[in-house]
N, C-alpha and C. Protein backbone atom coordinates (compact mmCIF):
# COMPACT_ATOMS: atom_id res chain seq x y z
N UNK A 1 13.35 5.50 0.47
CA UNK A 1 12.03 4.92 0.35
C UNK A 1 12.11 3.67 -0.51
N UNK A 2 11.21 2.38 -0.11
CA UNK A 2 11.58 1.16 -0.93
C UNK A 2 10.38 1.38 -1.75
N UNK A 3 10.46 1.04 -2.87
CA UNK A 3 9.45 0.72 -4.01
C UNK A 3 9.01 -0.78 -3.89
N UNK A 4 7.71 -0.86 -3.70
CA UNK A 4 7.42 -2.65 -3.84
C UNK A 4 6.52 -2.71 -5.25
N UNK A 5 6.68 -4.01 -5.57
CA UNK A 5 5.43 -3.95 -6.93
C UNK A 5 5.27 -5.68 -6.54
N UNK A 6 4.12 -5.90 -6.91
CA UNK A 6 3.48 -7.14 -6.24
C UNK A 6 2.37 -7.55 -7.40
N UNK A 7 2.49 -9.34 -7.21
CA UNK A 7 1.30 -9.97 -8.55
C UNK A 7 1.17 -10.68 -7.67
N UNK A 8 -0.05 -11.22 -7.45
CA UNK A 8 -0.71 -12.32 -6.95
C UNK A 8 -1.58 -12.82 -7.92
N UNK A 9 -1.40 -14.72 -8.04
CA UNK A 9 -2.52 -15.41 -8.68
C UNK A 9 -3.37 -16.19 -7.12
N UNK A 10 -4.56 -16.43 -7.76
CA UNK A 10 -5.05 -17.13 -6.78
C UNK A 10 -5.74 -18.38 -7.80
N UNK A 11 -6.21 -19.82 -7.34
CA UNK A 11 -6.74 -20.66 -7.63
C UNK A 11 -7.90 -21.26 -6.26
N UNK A 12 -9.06 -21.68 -6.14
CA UNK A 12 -10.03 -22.30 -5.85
C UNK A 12 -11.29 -23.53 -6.32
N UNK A 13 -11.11 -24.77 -6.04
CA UNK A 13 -11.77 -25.91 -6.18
C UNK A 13 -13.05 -25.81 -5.30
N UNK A 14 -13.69 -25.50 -5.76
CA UNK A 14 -15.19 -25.30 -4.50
C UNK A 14 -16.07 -26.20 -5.10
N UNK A 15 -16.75 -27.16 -4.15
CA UNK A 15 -17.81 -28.12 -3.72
C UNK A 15 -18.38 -27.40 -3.36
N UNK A 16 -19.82 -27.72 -3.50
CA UNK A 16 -21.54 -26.68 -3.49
C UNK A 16 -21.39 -26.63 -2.12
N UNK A 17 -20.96 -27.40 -1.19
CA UNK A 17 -21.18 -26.70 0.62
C UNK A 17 -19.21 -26.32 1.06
N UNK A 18 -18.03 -26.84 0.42
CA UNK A 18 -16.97 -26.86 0.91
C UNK A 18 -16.08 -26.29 -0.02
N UNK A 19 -15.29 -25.95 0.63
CA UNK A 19 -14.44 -25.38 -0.58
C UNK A 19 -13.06 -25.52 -0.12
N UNK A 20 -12.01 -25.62 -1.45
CA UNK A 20 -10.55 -26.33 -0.98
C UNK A 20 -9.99 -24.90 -1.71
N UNK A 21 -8.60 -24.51 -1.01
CA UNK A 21 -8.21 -23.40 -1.79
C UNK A 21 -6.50 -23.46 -1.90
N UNK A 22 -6.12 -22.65 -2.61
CA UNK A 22 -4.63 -22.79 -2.94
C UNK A 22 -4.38 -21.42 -3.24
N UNK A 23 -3.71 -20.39 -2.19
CA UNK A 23 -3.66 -18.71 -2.98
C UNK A 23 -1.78 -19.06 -3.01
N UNK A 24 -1.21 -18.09 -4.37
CA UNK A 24 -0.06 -17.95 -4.59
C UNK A 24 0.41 -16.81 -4.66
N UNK A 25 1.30 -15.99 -4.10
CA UNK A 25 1.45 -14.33 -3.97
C UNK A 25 3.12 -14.10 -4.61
N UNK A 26 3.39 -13.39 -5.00
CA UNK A 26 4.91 -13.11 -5.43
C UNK A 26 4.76 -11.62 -5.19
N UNK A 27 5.85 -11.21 -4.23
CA UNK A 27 6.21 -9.97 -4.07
C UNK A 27 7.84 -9.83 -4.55
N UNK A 28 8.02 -8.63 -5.26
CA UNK A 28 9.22 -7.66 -4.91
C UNK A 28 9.26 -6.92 -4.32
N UNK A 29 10.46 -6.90 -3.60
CA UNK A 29 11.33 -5.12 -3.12
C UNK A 29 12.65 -5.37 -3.64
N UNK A 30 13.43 -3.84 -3.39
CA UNK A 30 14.81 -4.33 -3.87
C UNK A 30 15.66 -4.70 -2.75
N UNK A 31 15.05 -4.61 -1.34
CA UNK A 31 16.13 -5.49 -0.04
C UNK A 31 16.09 -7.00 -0.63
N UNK A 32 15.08 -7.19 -0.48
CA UNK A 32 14.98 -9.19 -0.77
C UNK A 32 14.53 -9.59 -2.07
N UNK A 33 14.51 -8.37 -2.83
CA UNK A 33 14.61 -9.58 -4.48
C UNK A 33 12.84 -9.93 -4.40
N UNK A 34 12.76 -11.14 -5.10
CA UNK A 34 11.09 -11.83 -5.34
C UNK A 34 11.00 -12.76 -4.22
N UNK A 35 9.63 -13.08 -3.96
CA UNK A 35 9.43 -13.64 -2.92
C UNK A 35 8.02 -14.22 -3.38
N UNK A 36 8.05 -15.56 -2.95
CA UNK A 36 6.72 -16.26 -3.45
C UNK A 36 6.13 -16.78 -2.52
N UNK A 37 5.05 -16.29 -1.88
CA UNK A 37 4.08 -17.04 -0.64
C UNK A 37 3.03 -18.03 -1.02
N UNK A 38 2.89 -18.64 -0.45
CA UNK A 38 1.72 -19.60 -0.84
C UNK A 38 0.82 -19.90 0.62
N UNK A 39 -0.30 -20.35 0.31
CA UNK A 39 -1.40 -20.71 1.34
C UNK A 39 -2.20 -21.73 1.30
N UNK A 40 -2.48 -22.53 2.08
CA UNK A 40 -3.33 -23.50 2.05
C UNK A 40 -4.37 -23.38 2.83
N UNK A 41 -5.85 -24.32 2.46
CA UNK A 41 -7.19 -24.12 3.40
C UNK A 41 -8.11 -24.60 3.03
N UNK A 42 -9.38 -24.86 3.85
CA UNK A 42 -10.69 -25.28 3.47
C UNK A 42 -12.04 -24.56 3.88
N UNK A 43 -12.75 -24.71 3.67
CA UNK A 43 -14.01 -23.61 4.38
C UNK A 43 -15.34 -24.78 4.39
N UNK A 44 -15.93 -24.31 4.90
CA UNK A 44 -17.41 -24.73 4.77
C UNK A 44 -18.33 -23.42 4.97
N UNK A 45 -19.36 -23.71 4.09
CA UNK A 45 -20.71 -23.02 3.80
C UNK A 45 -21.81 -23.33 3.98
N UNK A 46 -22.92 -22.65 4.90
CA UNK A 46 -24.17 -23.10 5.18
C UNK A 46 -25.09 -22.15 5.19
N UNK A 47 -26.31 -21.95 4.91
CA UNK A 47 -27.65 -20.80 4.45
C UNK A 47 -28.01 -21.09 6.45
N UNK A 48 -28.11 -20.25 6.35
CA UNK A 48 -28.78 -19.83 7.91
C UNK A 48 -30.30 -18.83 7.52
N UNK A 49 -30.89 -18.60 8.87
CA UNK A 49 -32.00 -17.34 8.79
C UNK A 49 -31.79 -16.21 8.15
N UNK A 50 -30.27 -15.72 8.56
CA UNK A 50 -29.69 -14.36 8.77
C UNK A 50 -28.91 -14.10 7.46
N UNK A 51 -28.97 -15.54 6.32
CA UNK A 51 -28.20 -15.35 5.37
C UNK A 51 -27.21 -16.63 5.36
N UNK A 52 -25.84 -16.99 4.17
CA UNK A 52 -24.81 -17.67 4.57
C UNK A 52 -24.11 -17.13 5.09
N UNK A 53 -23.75 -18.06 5.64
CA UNK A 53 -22.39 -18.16 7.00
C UNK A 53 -21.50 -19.01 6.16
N UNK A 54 -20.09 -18.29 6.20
CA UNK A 54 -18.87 -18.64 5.90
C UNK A 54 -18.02 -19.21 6.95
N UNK A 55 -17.22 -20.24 7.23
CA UNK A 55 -15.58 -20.46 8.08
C UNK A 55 -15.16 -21.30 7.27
N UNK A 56 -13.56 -20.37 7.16
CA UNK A 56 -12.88 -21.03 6.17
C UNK A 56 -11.52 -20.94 7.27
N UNK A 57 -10.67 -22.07 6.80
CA UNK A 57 -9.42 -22.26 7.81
C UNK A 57 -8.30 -22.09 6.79
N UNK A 58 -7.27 -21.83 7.11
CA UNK A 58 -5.98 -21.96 6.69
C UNK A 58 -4.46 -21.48 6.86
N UNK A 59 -3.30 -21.99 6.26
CA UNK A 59 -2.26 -21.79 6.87
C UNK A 59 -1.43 -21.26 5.50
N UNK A 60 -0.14 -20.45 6.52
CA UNK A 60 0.53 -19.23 5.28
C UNK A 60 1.53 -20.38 4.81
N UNK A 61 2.87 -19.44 4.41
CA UNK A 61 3.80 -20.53 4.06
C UNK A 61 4.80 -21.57 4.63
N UNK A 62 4.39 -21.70 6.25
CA UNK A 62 4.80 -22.98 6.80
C UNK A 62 3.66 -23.43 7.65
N UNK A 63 3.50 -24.64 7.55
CA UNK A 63 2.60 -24.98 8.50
C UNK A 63 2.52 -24.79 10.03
N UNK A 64 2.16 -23.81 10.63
CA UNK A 64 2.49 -23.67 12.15
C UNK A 64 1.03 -22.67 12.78
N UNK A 65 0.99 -22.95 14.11
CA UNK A 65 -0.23 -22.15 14.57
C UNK A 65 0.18 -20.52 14.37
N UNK A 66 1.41 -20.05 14.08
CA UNK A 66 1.49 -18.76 13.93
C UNK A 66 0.76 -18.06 12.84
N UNK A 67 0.82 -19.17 11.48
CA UNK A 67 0.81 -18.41 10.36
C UNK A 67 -1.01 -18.85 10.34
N UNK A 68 -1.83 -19.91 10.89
CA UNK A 68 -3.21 -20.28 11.00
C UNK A 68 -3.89 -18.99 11.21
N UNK A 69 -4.45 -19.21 10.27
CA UNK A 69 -5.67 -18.19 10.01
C UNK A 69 -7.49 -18.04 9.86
N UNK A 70 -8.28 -18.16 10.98
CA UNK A 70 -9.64 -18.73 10.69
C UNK A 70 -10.00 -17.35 10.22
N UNK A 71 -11.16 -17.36 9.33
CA UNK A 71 -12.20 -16.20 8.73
C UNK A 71 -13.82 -16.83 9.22
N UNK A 72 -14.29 -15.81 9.51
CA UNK A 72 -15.99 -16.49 9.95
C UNK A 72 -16.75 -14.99 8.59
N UNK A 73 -17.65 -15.47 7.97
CA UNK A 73 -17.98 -14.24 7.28
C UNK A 73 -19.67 -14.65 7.11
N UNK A 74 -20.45 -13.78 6.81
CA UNK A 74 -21.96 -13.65 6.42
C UNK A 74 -22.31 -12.69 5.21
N UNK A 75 -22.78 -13.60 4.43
CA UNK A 75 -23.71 -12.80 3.25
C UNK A 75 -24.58 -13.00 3.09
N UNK A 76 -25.46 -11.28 2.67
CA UNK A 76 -26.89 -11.24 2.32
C UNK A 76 -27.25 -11.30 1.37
N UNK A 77 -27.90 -11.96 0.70
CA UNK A 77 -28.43 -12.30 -0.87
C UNK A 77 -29.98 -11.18 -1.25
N UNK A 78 -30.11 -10.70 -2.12
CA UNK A 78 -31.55 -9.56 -2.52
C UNK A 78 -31.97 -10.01 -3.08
């Protein structure tokens, strides 16, 4: 059985409608030692009827359509 133990930092620059992001991940196991991922992306934010609407875009640690990742999300505010 492999044991993993894992830290992730994350950092975010957000503009009141856009937001720029930078996540940094470091994993261990003992096959491959430490391993440091990183991510890049942007989003935009807008208030709708139904609440905000989130899409945020971004890519893992090489730039390629494999690692592209869109999120669409909605929150309700009380």
């Amino acid at each position: 059985m492999t044991t993993a133990h894992s830290q992730a930092n994350s950092s975010q620059c957000q503009i009141p409608t856009e937001k720029l992001f930078d996540d940094t991940g470091v994993v261990y196991n003992r096959s491959d030692g430490w391993r440091v991922h990183n991510g890049l992306g942007f989003g935009l934010r807008s208030k709708s009827p139904l609440g905000i609407v989130s899409l945020s875009f971004g890519v893992g640690d090489s730039i390629s359509f494999e690692d592209t990742k869109i999120h669409i999300a909605m929150y309700q505010t009380f």
